[in-house]
N, C-alpha and C. Protein backbone atom coordinates (compact mmCIF):
# COMPACT_ATOMS: atom_id res chain seq x y z
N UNK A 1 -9.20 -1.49 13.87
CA UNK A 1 -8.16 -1.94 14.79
C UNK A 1 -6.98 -0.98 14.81
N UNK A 2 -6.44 -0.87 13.49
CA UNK A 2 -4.78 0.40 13.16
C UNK A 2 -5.49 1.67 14.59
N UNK A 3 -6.92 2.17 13.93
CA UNK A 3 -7.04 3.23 14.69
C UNK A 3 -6.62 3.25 16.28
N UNK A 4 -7.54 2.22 17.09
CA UNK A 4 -6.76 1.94 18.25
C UNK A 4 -5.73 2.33 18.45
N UNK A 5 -4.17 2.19 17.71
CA UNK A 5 -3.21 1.98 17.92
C UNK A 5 -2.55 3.26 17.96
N UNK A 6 -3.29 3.79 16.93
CA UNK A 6 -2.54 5.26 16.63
C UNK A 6 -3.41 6.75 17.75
N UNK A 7 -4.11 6.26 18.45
CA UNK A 7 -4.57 7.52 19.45
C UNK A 7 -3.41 8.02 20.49
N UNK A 8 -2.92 7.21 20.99
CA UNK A 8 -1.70 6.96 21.45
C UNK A 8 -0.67 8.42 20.74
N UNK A 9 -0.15 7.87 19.95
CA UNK A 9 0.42 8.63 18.93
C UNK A 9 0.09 9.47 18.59
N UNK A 10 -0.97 10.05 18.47
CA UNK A 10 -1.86 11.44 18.18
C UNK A 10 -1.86 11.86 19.23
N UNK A 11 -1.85 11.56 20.16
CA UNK A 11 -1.99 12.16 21.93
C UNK A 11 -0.79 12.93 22.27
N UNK A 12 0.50 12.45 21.38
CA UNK A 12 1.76 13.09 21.63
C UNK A 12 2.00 13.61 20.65
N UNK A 13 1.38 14.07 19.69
CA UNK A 13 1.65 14.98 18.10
C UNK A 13 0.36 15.65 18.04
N UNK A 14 -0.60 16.21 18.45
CA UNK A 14 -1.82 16.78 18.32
C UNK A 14 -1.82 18.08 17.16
N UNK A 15 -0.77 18.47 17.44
CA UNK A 15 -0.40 19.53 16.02
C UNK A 15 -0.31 18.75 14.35
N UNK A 16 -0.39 17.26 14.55
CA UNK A 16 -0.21 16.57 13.35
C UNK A 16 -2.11 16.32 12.93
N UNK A 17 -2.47 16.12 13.79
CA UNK A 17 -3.93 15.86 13.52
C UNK A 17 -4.88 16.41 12.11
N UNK A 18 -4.74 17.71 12.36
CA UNK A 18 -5.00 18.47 11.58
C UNK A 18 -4.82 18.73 10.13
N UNK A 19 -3.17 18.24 10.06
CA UNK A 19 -2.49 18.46 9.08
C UNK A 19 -2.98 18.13 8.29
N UNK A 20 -2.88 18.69 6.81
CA UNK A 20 -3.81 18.22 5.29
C UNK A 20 -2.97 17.99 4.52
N UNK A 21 -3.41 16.76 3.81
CA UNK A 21 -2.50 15.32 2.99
C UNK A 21 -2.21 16.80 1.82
N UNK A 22 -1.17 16.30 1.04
CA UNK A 22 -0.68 17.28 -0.21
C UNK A 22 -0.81 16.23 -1.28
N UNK A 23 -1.41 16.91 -2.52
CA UNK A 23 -1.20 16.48 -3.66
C UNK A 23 0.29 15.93 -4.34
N UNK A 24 0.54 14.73 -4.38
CA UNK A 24 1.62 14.33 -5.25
C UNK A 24 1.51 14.26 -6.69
N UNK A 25 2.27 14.70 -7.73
CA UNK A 25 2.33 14.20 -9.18
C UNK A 25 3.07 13.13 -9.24
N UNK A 26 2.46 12.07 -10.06
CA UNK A 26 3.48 10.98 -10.91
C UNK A 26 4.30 11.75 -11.76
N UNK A 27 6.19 11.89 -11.40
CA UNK A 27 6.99 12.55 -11.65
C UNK A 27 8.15 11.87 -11.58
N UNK A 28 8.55 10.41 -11.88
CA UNK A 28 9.74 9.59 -11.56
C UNK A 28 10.61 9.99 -12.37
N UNK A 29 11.92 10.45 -12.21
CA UNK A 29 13.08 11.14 -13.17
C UNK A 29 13.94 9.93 -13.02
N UNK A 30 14.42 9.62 -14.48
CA UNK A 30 15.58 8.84 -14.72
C UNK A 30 14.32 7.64 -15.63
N UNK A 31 15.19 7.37 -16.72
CA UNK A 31 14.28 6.53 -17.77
C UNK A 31 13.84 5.24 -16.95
N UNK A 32 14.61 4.77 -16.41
CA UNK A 32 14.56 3.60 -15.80
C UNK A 32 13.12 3.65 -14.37
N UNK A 33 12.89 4.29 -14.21
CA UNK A 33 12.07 4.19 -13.26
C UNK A 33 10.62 4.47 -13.31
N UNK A 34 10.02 4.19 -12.27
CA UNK A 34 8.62 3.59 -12.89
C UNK A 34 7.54 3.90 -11.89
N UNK A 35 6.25 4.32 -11.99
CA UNK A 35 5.70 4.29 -10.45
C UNK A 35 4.17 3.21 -10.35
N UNK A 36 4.24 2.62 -9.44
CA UNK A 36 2.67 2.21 -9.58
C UNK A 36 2.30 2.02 -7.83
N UNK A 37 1.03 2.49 -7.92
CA UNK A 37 0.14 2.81 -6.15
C UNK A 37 -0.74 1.80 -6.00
N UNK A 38 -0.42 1.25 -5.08
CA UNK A 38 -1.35 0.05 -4.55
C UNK A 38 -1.64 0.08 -3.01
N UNK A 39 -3.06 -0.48 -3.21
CA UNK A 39 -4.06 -0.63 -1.53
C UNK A 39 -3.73 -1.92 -1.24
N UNK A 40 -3.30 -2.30 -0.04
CA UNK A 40 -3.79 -3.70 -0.07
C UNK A 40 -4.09 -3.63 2.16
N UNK A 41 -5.10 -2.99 2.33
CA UNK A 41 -5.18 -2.70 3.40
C UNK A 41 -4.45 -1.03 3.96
N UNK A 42 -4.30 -1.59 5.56
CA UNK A 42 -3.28 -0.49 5.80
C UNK A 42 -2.16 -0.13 5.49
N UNK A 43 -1.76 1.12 4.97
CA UNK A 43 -0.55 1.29 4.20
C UNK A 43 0.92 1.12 5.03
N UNK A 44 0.57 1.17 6.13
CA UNK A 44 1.83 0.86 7.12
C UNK A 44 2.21 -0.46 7.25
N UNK A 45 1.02 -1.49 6.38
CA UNK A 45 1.63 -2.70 6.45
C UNK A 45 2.71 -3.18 5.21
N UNK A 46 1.96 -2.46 4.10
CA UNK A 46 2.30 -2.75 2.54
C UNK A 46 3.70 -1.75 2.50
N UNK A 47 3.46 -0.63 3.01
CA UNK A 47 4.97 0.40 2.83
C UNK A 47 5.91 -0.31 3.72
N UNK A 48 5.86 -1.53 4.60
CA UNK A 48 7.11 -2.14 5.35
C UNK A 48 8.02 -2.85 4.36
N UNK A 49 6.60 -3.31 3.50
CA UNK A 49 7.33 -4.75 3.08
C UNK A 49 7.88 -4.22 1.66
N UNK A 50 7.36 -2.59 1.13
CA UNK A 50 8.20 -2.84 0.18
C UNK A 50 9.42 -2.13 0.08
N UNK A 51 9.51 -1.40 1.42
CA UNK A 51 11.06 -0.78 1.49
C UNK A 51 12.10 -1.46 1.67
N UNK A 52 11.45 -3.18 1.37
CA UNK A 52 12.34 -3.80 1.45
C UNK A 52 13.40 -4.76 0.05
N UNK A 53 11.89 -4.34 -0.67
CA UNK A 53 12.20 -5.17 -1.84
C UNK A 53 13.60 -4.30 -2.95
N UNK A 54 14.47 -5.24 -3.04
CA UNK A 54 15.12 -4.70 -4.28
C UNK A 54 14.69 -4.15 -5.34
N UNK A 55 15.54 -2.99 -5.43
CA UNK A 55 14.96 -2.07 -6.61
C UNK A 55 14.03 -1.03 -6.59
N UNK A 56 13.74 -1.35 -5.49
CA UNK A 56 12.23 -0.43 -4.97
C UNK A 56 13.07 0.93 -4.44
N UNK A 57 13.03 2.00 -5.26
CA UNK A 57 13.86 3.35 -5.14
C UNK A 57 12.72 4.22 -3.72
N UNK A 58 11.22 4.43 -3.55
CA UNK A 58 10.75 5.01 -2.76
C UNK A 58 9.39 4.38 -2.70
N UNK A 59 8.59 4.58 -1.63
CA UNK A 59 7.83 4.62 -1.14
C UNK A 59 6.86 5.24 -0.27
N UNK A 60 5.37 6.02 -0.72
CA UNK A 60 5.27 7.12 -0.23
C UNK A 60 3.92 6.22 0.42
N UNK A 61 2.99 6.64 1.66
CA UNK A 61 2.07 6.29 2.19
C UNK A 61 0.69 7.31 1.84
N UNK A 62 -0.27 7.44 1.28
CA UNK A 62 -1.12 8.38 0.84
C UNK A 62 -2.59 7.95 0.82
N UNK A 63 -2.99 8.47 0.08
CA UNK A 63 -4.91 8.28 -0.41
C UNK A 63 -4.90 8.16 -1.72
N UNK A 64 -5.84 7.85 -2.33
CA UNK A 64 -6.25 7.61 -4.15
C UNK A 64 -7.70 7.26 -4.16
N UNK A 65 -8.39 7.43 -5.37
CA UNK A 65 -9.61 7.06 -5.39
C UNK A 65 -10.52 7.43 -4.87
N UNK A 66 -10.25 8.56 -4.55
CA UNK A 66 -11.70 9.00 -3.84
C UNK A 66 -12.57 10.80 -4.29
N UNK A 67 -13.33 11.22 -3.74
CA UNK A 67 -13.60 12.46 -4.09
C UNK A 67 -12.69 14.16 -3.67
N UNK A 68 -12.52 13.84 -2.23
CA UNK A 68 -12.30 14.91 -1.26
C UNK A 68 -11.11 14.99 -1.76
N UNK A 69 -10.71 16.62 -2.06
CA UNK A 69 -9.05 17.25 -1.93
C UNK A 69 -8.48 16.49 -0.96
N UNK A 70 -7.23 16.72 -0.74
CA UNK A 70 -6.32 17.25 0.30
C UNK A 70 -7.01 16.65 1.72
N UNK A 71 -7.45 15.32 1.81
CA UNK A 71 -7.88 14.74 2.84
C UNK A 71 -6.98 14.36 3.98
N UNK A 72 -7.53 13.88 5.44
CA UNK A 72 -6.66 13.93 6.47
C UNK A 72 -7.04 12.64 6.47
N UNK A 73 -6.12 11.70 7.26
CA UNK A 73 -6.05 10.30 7.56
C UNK A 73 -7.27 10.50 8.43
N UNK A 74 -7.88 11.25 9.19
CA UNK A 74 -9.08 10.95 10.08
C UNK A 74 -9.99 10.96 9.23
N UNK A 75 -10.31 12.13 8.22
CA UNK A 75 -11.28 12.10 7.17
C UNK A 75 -11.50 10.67 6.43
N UNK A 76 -10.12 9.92 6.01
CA UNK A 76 -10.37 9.02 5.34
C UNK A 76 -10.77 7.80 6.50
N UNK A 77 -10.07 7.28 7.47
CA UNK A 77 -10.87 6.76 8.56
C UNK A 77 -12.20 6.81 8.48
N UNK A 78 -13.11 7.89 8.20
CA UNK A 78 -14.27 7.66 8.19
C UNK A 78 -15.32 6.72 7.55
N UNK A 79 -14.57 6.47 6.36
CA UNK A 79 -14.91 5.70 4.87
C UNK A 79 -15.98 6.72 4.23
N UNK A 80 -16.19 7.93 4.41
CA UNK A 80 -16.66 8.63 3.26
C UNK A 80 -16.40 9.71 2.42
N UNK A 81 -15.03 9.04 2.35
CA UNK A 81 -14.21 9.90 1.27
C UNK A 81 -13.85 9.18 -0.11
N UNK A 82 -14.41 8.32 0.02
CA UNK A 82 -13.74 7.71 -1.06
C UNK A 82 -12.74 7.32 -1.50
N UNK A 83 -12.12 7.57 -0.63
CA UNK A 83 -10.16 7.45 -0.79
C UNK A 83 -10.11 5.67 0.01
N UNK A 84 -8.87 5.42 -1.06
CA UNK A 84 -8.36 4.03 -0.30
C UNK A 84 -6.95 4.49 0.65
N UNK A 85 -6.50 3.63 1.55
CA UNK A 85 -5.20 4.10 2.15
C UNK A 85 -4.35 3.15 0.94
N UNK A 86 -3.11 3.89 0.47
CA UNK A 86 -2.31 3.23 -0.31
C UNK A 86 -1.22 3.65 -0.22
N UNK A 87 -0.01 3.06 -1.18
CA UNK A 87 1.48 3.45 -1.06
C UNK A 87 1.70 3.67 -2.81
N UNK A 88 2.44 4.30 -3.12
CA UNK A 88 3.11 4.87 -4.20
C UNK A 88 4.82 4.63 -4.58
N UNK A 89 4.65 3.33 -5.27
CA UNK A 89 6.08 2.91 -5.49
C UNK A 89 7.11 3.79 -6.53
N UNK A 90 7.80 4.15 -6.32
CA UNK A 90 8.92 4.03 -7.65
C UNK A 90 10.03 3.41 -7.47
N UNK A 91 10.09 2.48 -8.87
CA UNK A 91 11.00 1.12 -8.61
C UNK A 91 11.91 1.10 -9.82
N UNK A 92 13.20 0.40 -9.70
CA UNK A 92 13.92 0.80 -10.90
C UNK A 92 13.93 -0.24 -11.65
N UNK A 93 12.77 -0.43 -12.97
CA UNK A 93 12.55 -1.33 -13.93
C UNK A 93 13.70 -2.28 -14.40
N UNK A 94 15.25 -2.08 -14.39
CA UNK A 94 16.39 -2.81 -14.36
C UNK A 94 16.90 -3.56 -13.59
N UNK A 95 16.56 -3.55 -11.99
CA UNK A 95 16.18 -3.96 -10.87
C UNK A 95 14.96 -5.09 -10.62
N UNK A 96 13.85 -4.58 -10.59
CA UNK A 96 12.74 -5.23 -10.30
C UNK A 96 12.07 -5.20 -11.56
N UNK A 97 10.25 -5.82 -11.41
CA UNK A 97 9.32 -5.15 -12.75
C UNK A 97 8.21 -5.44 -11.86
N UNK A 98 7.67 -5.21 -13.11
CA UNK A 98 5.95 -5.01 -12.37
C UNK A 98 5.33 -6.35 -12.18
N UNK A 99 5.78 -7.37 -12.89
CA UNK A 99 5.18 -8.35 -12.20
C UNK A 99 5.68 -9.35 -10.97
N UNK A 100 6.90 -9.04 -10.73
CA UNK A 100 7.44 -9.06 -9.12
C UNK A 100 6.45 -8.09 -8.30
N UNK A 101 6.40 -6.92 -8.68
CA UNK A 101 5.82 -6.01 -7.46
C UNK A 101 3.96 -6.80 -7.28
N UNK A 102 3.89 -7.38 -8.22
CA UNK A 102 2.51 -7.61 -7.84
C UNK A 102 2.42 -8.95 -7.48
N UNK A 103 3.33 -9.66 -7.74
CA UNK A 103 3.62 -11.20 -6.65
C UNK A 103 3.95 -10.67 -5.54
N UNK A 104 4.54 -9.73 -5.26
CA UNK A 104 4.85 -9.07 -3.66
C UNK A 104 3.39 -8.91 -3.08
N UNK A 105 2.62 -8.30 -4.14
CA UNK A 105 1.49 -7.99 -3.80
C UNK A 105 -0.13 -8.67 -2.83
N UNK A 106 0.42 -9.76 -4.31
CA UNK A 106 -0.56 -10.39 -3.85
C UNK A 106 -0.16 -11.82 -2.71
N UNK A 107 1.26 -11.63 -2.32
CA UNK A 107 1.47 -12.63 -1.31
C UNK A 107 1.41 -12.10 0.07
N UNK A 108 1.28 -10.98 0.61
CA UNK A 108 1.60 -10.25 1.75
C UNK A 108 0.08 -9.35 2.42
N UNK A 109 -1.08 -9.79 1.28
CA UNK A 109 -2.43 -9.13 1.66
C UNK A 109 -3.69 -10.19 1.28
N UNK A 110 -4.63 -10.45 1.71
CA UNK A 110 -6.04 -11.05 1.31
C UNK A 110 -6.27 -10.29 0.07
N UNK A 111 -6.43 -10.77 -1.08
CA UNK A 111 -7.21 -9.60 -1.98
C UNK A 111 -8.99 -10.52 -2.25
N UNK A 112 -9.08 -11.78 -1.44
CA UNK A 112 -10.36 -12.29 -1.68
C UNK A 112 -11.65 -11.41 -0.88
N UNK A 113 -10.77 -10.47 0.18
CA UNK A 113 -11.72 -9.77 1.26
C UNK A 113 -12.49 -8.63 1.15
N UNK A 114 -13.50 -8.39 0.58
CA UNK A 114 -14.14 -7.30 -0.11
C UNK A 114 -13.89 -6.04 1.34
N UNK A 115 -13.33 -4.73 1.15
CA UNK A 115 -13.04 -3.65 1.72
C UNK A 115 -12.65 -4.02 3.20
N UNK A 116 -11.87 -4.87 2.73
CA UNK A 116 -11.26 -5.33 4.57
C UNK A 116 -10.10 -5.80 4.34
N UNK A 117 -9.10 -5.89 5.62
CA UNK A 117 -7.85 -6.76 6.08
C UNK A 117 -7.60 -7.24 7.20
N UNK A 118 -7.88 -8.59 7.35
CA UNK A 118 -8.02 -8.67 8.98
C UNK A 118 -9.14 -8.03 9.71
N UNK A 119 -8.61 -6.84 10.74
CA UNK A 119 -9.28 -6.60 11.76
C UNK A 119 -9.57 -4.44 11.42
N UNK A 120 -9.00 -4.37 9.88
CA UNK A 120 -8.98 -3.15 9.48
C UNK A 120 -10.18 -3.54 8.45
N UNK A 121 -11.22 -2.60 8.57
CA UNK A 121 -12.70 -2.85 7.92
C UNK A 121 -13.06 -1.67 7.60
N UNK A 122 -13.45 -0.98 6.39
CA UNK A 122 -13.72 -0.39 5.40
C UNK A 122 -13.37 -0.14 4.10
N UNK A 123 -14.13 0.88 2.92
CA UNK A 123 -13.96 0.79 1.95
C UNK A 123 -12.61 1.54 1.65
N UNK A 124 -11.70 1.77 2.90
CA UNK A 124 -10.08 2.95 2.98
C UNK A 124 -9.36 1.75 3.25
N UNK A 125 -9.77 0.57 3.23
CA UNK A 125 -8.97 -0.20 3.52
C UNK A 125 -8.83 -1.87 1.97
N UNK A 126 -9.93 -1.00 0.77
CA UNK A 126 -10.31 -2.05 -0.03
C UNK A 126 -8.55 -2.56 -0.69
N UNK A 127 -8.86 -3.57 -1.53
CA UNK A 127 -7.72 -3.81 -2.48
C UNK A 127 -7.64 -3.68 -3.75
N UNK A 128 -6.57 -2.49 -3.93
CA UNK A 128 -6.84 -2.00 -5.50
C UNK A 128 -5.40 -1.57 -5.93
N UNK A 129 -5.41 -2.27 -7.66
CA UNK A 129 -4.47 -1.32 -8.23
C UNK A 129 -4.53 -0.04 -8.93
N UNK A 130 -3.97 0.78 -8.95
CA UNK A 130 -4.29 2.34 -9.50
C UNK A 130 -3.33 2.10 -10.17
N UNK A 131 -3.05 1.86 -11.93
CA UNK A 131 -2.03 1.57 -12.89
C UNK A 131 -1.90 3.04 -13.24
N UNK A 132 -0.81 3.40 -13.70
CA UNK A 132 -0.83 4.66 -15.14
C UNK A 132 -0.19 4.89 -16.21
N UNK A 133 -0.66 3.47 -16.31
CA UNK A 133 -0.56 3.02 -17.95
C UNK A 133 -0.97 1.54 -18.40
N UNK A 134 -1.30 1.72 -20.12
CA UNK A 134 -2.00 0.46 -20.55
C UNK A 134 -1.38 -0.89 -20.04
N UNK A 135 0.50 -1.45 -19.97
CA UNK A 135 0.84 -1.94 -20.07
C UNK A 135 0.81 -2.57 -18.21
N UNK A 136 0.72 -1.22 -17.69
CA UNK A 136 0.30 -1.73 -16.03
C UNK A 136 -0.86 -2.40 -15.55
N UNK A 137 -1.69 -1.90 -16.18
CA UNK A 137 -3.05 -2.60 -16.43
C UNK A 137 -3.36 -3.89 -17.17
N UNK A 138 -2.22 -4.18 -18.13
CA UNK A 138 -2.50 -5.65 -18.52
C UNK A 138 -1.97 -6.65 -17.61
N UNK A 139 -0.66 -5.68 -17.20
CA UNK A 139 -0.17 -6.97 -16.51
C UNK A 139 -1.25 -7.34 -15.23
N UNK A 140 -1.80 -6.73 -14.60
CA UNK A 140 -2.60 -6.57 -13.88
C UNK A 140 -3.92 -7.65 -13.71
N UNK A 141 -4.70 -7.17 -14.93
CA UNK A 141 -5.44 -7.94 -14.90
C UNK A 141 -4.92 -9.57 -15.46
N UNK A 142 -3.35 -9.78 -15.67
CA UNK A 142 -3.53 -11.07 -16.33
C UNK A 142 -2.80 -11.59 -15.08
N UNK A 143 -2.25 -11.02 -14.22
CA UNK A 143 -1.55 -11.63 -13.06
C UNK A 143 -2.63 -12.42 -12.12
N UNK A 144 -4.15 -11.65 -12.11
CA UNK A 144 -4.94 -11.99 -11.16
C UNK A 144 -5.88 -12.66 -11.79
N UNK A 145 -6.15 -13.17 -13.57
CA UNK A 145 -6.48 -14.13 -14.16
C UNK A 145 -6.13 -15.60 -13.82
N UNK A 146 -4.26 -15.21 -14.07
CA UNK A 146 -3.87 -16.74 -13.45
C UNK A 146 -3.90 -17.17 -12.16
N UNK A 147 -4.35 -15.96 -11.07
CA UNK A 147 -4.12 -16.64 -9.96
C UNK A 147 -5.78 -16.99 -9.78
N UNK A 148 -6.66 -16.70 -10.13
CA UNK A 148 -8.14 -17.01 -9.95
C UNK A 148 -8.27 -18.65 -10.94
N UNK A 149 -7.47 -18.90 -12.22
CA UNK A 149 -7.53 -20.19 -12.92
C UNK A 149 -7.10 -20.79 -12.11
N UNK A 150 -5.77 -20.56 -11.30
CA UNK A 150 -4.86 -21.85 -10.31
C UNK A 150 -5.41 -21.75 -9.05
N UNK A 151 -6.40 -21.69 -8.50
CA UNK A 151 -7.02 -21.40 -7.39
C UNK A 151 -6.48 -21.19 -6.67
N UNK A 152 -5.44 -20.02 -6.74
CA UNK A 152 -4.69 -20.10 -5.36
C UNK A 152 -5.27 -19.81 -3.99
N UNK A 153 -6.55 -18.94 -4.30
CA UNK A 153 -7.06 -18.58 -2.79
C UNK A 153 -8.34 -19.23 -2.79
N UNK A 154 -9.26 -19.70 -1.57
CA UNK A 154 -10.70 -20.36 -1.98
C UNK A 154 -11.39 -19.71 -2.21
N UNK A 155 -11.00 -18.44 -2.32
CA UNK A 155 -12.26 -17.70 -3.20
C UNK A 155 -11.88 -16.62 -3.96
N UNK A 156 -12.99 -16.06 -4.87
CA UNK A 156 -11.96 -15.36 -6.15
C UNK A 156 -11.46 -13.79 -5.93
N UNK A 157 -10.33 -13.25 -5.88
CA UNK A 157 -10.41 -12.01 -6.06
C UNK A 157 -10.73 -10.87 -6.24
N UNK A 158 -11.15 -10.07 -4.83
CA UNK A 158 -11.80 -9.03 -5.41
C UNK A 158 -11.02 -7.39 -5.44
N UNK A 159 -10.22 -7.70 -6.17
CA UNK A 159 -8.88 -6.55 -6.15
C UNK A 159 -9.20 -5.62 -7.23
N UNK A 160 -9.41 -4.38 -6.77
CA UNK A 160 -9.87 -3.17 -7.84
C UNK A 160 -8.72 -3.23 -8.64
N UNK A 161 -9.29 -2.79 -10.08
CA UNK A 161 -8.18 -2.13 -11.03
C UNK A 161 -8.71 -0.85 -11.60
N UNK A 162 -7.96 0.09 -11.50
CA UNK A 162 -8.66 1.79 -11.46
C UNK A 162 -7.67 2.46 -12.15
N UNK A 163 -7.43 3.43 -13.37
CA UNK A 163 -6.57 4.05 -13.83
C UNK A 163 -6.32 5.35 -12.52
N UNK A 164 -4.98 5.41 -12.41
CA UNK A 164 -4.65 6.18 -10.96
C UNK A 164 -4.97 7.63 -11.22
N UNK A 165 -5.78 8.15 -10.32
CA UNK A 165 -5.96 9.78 -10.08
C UNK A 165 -4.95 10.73 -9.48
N UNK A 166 -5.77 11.18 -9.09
CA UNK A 166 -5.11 12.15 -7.62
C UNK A 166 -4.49 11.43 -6.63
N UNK A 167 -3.39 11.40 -6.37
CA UNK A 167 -2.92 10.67 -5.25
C UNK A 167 -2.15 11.75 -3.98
N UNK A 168 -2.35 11.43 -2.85
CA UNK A 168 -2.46 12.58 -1.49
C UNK A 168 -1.99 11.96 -0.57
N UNK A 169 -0.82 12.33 -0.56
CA UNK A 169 0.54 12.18 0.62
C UNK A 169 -0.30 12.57 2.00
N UNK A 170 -0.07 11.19 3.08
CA UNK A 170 -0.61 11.26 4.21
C UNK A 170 0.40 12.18 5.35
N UNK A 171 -0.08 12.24 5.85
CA UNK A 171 0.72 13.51 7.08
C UNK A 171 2.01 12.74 7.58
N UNK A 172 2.89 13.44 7.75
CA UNK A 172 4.17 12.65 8.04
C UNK A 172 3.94 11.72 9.31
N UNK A 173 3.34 11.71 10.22
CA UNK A 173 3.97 10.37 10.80
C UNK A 173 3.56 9.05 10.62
N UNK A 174 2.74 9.14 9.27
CA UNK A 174 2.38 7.53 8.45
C UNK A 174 3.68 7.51 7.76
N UNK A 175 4.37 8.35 7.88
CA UNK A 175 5.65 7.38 6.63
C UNK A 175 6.67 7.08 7.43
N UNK A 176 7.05 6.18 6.53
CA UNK A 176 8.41 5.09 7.49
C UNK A 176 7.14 4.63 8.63
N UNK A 177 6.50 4.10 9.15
CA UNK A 177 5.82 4.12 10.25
C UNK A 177 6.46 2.67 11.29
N UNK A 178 6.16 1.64 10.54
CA UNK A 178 6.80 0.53 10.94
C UNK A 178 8.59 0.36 11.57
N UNK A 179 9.38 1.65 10.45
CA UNK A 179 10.89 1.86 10.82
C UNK A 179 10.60 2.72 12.01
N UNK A 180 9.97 3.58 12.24
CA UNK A 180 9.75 4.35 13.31
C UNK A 180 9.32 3.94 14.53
N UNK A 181 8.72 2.86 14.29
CA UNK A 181 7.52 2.73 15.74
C UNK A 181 8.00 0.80 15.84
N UNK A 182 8.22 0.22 15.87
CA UNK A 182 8.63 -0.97 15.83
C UNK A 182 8.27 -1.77 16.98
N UNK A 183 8.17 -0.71 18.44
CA UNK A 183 7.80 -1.43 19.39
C UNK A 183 6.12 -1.49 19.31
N UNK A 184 5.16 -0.69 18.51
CA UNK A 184 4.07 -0.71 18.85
C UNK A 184 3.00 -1.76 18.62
N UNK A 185 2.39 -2.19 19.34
CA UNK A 185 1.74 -3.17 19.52
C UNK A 185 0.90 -3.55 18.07
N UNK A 186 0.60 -2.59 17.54
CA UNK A 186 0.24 -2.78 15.88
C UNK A 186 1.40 -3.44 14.93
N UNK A 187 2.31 -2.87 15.16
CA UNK A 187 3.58 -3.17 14.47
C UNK A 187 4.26 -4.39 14.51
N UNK A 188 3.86 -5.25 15.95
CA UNK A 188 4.33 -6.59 16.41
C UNK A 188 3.02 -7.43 15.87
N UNK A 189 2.24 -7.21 16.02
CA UNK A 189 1.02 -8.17 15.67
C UNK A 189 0.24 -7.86 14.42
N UNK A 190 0.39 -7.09 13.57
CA UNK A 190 -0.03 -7.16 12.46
C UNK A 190 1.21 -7.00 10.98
N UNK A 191 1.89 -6.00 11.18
CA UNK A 191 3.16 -5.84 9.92
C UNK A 191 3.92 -6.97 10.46
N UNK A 192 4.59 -7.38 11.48
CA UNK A 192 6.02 -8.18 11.59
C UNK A 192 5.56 -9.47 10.89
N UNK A 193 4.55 -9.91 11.09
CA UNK A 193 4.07 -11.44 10.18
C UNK A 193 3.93 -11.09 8.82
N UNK A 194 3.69 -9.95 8.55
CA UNK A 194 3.73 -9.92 7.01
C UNK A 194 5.07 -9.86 6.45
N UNK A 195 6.42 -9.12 7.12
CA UNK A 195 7.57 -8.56 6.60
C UNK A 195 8.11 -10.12 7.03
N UNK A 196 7.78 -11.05 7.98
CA UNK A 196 8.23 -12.30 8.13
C UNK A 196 8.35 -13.09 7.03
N UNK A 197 6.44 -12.80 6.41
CA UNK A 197 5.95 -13.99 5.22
C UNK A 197 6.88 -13.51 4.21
N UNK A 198 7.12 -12.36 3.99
CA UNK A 198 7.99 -11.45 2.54
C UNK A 198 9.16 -12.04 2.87
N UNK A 199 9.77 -12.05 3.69
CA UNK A 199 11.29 -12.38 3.66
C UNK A 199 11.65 -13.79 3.96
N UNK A 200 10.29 -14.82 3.92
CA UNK A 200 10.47 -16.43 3.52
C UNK A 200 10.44 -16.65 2.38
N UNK A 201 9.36 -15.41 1.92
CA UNK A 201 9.22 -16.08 -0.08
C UNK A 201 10.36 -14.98 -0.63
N UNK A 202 10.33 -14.10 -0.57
CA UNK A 202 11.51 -13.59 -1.45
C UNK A 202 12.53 -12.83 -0.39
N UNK A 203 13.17 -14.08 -0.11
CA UNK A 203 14.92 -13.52 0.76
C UNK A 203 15.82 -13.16 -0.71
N UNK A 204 15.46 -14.28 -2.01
CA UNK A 204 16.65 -13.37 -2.67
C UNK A 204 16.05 -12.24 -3.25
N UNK A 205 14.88 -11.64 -2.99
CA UNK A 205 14.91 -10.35 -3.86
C UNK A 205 14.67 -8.67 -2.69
N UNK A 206 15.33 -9.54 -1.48
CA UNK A 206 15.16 -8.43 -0.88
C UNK A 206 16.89 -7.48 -0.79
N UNK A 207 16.49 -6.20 -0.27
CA UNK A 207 17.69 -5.40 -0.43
C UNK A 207 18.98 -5.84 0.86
N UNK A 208 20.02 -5.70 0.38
CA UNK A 208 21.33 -6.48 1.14
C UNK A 208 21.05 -5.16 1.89
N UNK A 209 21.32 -5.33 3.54
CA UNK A 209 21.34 -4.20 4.62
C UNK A 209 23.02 -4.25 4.81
């Protein structure tokens, strides 16, 4: 479905097409800060909602998990790259923590939907955390313990947990995408209900504008 939306947009940037994602390092400066990359579908939905959350210092839109270098958002479109579409938080642990970011998480995406969201279907679109570190990973798996004991969804979770790799910054006009494009018909009917649902459940933990 995203694809639809974005030909449009490629039709008036054709020099972006091409462009090849760059390798990012996990590199957060200042003690306090922290990074962790999560899929939960398309990344233009998940990077809306968390440029919103307090504490949340950046947000990058990229790839993880997969084989191919330096992949292009069309490459990964394909689903045989192995790459998920994801975002790359750094958040300031004095501010927020990690188990807010993953109640953000898991309130704003399906994680019961094996390599799907909605009307976005493949394995670039699965739900996964990429931790990088032990303590990200516990919380992890014990956040989605209790929510599979309290049944919160009718069926159980199928949300990857993957120690994070290579992670590959998508071509600039996936970032900010939602601040950028606001009128686009993707943007009204798929992100605005999510940044809606985020800012019913946590109005107090979002950032004062």
């Amino acid at each position: 479905m995203k694809k639809l939306f974005i030909l449009g947009l490629l039709a008036l940037s054709v020099s972006a097409c091409g462009q090849k994602s760059k390798e990012l390092k996990i590199s957060p400066k200042g003690a306090n800060l922290e990074t962790i990359t999560l899929g939960g579908g398309c990344y233009w939905c998940v990077e809306a909602v968390y440029e919103q959350l307090n504490g949340v210092q950046s947000v990058v839109s990229g790839f993880s998990g997969g084989q191919k270098a330096n992949p292009t958002y069309d490459e990964v479109c394909t689903g045989r790259t192995g790459h998920a579409e994801v975002i790359q938080i750094t958040y300031d642990k004095t501010v927020t923590n990690i188990n807010e970011i993953f109640k953000v998480f898991f309130t704003v995406h399906d994680p019961t939907t094996l390599n799907r969201q909605g009307g976005d279907v493949g394995t670039q679109y699965r739900s996964v955390i990429f931790y990088n570190s032990p303590s990200q990973k516990k919380a992890a798996e014990s956040v989605i313990a209790e929510l599979n004991a309290a049944k919160v969804y009718p069926d159980p979770i199928v949300t990857e947990i993957a120690l994070i790799g290579k992670f590959y910054v998508a071509e600039d006009y996936h970032q900010d995408y939602y601040k950028n494009n606001k009128s686009q018909p993707y943007c009204k009917m798929v992100i605005q209900p999510k940044l809606d649902k985020f800012e019913k459940v946590f109005k107090d933990k979002m950032k004062k504008s």
